[in-house]
N, C-alpha and C. Protein backbone atom coordinates (compact mmCIF):
# COMPACT_ATOMS: atom_id res chain seq x y z
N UNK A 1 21.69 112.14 -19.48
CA UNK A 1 20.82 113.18 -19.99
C UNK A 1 21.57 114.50 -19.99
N UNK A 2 21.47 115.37 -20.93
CA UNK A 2 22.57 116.50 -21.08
C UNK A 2 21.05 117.77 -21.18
N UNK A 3 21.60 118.28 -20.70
CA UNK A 3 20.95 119.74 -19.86
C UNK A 3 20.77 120.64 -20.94
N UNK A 4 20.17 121.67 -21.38
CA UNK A 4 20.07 122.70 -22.36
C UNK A 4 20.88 123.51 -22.04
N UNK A 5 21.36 124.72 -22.41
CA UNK A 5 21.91 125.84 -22.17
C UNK A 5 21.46 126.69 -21.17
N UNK A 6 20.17 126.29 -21.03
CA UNK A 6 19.42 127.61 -20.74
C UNK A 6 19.58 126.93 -18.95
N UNK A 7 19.11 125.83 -18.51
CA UNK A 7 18.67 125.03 -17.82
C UNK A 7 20.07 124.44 -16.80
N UNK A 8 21.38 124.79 -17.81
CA UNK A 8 22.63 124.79 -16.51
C UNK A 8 23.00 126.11 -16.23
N UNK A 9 22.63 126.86 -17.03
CA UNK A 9 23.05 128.66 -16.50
C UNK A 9 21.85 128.91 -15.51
N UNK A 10 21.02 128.57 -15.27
CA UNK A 10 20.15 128.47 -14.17
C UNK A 10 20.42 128.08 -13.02
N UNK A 11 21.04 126.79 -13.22
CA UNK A 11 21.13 125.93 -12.13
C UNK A 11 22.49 126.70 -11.60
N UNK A 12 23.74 126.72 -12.66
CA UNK A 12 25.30 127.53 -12.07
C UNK A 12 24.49 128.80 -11.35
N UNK A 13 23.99 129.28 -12.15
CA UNK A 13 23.37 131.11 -11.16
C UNK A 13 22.57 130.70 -10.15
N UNK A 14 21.87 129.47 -9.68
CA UNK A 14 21.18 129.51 -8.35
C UNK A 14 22.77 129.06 -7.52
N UNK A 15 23.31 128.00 -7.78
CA UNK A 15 24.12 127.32 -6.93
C UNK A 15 25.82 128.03 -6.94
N UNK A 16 26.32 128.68 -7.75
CA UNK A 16 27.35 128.87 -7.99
C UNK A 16 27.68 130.32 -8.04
N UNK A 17 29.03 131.63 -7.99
CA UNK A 17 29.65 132.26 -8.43
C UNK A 17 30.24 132.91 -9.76
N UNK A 18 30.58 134.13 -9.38
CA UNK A 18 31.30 134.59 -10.47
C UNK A 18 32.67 133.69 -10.55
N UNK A 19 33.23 133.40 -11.92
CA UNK A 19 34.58 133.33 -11.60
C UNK A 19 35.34 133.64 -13.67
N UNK A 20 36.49 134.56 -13.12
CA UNK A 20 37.13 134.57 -14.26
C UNK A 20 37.42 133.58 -15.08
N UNK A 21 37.61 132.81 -16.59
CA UNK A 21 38.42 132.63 -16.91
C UNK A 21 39.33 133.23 -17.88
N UNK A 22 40.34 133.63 -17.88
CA UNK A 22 41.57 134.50 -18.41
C UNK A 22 40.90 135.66 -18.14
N UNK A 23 39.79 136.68 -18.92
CA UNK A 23 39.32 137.58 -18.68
C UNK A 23 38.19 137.65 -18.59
N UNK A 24 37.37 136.45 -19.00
CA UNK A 24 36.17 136.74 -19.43
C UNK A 24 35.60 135.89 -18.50
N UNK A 25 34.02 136.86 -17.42
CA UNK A 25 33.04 136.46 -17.30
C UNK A 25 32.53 135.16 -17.02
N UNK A 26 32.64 134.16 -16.06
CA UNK A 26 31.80 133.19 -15.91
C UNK A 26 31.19 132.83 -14.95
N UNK A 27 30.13 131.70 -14.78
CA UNK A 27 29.66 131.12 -13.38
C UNK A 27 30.31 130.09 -13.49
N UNK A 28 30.40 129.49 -11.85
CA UNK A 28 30.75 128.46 -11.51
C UNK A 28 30.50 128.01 -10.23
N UNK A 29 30.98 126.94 -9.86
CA UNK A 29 30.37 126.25 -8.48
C UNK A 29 32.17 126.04 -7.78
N UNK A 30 32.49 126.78 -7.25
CA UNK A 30 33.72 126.41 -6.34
C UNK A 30 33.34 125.38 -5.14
N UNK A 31 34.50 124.56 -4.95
CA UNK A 31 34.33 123.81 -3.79
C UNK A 31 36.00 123.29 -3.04
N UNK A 32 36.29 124.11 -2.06
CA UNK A 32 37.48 124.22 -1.23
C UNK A 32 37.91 123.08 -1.04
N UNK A 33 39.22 122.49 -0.85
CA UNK A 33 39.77 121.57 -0.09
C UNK A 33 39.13 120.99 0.69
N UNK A 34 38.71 119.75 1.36
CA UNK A 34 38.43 119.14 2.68
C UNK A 34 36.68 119.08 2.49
N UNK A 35 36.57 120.00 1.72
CA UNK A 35 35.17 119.68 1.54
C UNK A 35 34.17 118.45 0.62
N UNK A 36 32.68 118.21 0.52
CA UNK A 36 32.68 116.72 0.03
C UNK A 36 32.15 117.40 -1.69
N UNK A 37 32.35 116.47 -2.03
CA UNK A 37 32.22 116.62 -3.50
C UNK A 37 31.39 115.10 -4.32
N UNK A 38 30.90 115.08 -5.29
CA UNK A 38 30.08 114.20 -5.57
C UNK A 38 30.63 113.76 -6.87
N UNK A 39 30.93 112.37 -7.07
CA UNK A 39 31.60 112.36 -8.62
C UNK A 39 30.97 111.03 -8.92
N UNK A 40 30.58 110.93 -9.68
CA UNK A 40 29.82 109.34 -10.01
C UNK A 40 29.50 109.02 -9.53
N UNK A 41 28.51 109.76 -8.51
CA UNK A 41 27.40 109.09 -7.46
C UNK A 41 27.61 108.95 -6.28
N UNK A 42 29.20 109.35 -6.08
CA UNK A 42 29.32 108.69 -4.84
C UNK A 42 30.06 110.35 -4.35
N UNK A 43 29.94 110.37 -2.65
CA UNK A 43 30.28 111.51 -2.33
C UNK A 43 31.64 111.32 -1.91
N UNK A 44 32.59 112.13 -1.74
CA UNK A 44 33.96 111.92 -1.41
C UNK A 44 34.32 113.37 -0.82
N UNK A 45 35.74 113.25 0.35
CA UNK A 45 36.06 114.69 0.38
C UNK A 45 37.34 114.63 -0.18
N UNK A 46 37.20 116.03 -0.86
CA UNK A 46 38.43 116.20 -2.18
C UNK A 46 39.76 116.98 -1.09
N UNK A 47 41.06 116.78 -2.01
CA UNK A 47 41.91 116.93 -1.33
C UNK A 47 42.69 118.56 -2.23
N UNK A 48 42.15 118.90 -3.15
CA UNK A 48 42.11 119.61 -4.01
C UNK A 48 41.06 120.59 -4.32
N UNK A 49 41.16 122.40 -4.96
CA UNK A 49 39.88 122.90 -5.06
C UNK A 49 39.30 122.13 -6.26
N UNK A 50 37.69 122.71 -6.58
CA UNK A 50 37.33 121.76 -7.90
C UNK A 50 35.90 123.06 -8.13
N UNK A 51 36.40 123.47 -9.35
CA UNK A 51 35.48 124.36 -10.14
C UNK A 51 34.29 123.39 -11.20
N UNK A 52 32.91 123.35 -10.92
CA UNK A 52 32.46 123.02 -11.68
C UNK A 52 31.87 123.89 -12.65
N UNK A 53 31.96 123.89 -13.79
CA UNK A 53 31.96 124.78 -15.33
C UNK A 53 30.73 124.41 -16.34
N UNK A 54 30.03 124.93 -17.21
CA UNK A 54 29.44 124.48 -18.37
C UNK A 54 30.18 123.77 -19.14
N UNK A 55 29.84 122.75 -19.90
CA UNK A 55 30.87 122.59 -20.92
C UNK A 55 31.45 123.54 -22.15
N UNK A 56 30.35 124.73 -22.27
CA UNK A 56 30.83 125.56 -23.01
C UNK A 56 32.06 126.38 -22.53
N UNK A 57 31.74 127.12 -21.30
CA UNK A 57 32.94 127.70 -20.25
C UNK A 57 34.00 126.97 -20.30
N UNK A 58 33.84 125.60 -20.23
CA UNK A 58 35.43 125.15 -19.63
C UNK A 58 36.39 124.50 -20.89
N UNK A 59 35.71 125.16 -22.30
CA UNK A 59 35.97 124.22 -23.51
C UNK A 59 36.95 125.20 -23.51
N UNK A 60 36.89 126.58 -22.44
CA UNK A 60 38.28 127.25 -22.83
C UNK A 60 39.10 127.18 -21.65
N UNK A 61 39.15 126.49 -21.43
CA UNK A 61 40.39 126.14 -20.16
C UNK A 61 41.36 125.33 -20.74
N UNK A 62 42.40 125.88 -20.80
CA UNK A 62 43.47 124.96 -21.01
C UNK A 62 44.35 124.63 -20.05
N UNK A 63 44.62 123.25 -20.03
CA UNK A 63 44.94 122.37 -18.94
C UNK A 63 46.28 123.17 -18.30
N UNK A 64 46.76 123.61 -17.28
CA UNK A 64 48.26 123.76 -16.45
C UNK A 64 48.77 125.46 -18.03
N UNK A 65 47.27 125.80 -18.15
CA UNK A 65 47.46 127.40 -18.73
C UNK A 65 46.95 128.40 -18.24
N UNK A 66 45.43 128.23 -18.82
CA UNK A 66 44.88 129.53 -18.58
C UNK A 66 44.61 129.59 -16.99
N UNK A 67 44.34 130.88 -16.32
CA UNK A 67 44.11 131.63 -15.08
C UNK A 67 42.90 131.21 -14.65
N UNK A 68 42.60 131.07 -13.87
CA UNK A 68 41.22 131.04 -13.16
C UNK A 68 41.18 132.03 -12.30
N UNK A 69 40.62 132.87 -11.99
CA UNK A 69 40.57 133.99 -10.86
C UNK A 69 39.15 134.23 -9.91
N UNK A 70 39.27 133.21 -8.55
CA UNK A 70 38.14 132.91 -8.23
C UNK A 70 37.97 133.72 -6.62
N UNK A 71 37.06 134.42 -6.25
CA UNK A 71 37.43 135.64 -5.08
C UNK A 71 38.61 135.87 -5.27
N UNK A 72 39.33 136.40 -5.83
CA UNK A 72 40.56 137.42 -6.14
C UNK A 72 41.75 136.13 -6.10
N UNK A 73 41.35 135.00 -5.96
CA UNK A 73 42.90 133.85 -5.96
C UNK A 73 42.87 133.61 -7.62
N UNK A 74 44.37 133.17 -7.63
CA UNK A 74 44.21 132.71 -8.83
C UNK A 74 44.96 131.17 -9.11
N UNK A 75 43.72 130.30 -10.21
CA UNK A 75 44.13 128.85 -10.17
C UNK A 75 44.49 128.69 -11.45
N UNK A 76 45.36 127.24 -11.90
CA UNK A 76 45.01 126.66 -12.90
C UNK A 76 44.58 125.76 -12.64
N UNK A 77 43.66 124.92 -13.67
CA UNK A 77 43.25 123.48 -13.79
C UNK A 77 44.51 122.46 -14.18
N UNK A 78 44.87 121.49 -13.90
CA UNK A 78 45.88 120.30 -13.82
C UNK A 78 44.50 118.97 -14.30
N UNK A 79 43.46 119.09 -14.06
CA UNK A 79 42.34 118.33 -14.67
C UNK A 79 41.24 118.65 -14.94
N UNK A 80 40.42 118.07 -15.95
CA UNK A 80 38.96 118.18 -16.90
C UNK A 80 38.11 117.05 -16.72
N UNK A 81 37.26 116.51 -16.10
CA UNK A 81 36.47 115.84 -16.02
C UNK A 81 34.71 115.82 -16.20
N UNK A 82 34.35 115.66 -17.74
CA UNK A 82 32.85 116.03 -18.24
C UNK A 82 32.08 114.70 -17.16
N UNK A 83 31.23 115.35 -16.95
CA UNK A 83 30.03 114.45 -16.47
C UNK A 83 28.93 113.81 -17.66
N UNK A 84 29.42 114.38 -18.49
CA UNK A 84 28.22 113.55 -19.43
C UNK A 84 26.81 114.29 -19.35
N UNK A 85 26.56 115.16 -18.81
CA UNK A 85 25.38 115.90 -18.67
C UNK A 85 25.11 117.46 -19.03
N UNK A 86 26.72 117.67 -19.65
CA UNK A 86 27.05 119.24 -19.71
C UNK A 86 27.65 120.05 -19.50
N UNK A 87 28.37 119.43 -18.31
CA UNK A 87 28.94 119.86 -16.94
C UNK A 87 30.75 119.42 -16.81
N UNK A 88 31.45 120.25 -16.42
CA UNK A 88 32.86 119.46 -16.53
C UNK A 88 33.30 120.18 -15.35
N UNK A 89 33.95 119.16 -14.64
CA UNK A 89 34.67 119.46 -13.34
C UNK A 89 36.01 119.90 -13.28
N UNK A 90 36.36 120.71 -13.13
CA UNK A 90 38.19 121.28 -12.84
C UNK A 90 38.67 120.93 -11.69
N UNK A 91 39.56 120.36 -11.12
CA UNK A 91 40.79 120.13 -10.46
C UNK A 91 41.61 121.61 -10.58
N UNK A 92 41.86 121.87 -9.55
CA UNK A 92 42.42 123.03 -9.43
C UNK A 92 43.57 123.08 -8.49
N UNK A 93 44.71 124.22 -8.78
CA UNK A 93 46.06 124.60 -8.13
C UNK A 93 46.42 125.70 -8.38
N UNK A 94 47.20 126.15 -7.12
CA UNK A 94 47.13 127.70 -7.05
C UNK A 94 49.07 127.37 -7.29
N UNK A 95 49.40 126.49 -8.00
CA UNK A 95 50.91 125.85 -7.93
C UNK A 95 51.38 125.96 -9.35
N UNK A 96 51.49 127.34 -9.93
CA UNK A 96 51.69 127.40 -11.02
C UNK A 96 52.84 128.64 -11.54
């Protein structure tokens, strides 16, 4: 089931942050190293940060390019993973 527009900018602004991408403006859901993360149902702890994005937001991320600037760090994405609902997960590295 894929989410409206209106109905994941809701959900990113209850649950999630500001975060740059290149210059412009976005929400997102950061989630640190070591912490658990949920990916196809199943919970896991990631070994990597992981920005979750709108699919509109993250249609401008380009993979091991653009900046992410999240509390004043700055990442790239190395991966893109859509959930099928709207939603696309970043893999993130400050190794660029």
């Amino acid at each position: 089931m894929k989410f409206s527009a209106a109905d994941m900018q809701a959900m990113l602004s209850a649950i999630g942050g500001p975060v740059l991408i290149g210059a412009v403006p976005a929400t997102g859901v950061f989630t640190g190293p070591g912490q658990p993360v949920v990916r196809d149902g199943v919970t896991m702890i990631t070994d990597a940060p992981t920005l979750l994005l709108s699919e509109t937001d993250a249609a401008t991320v380009v993979k091991d390019s653009t900046v992410i600037t999240i509390d004043g760090t700055q990442y790239q994405a190395y991966e893109k993973t859509p959930d099928g609902a709207g939603f696309v997960e970043l893999d993130l590295t400050r190794d660029f």
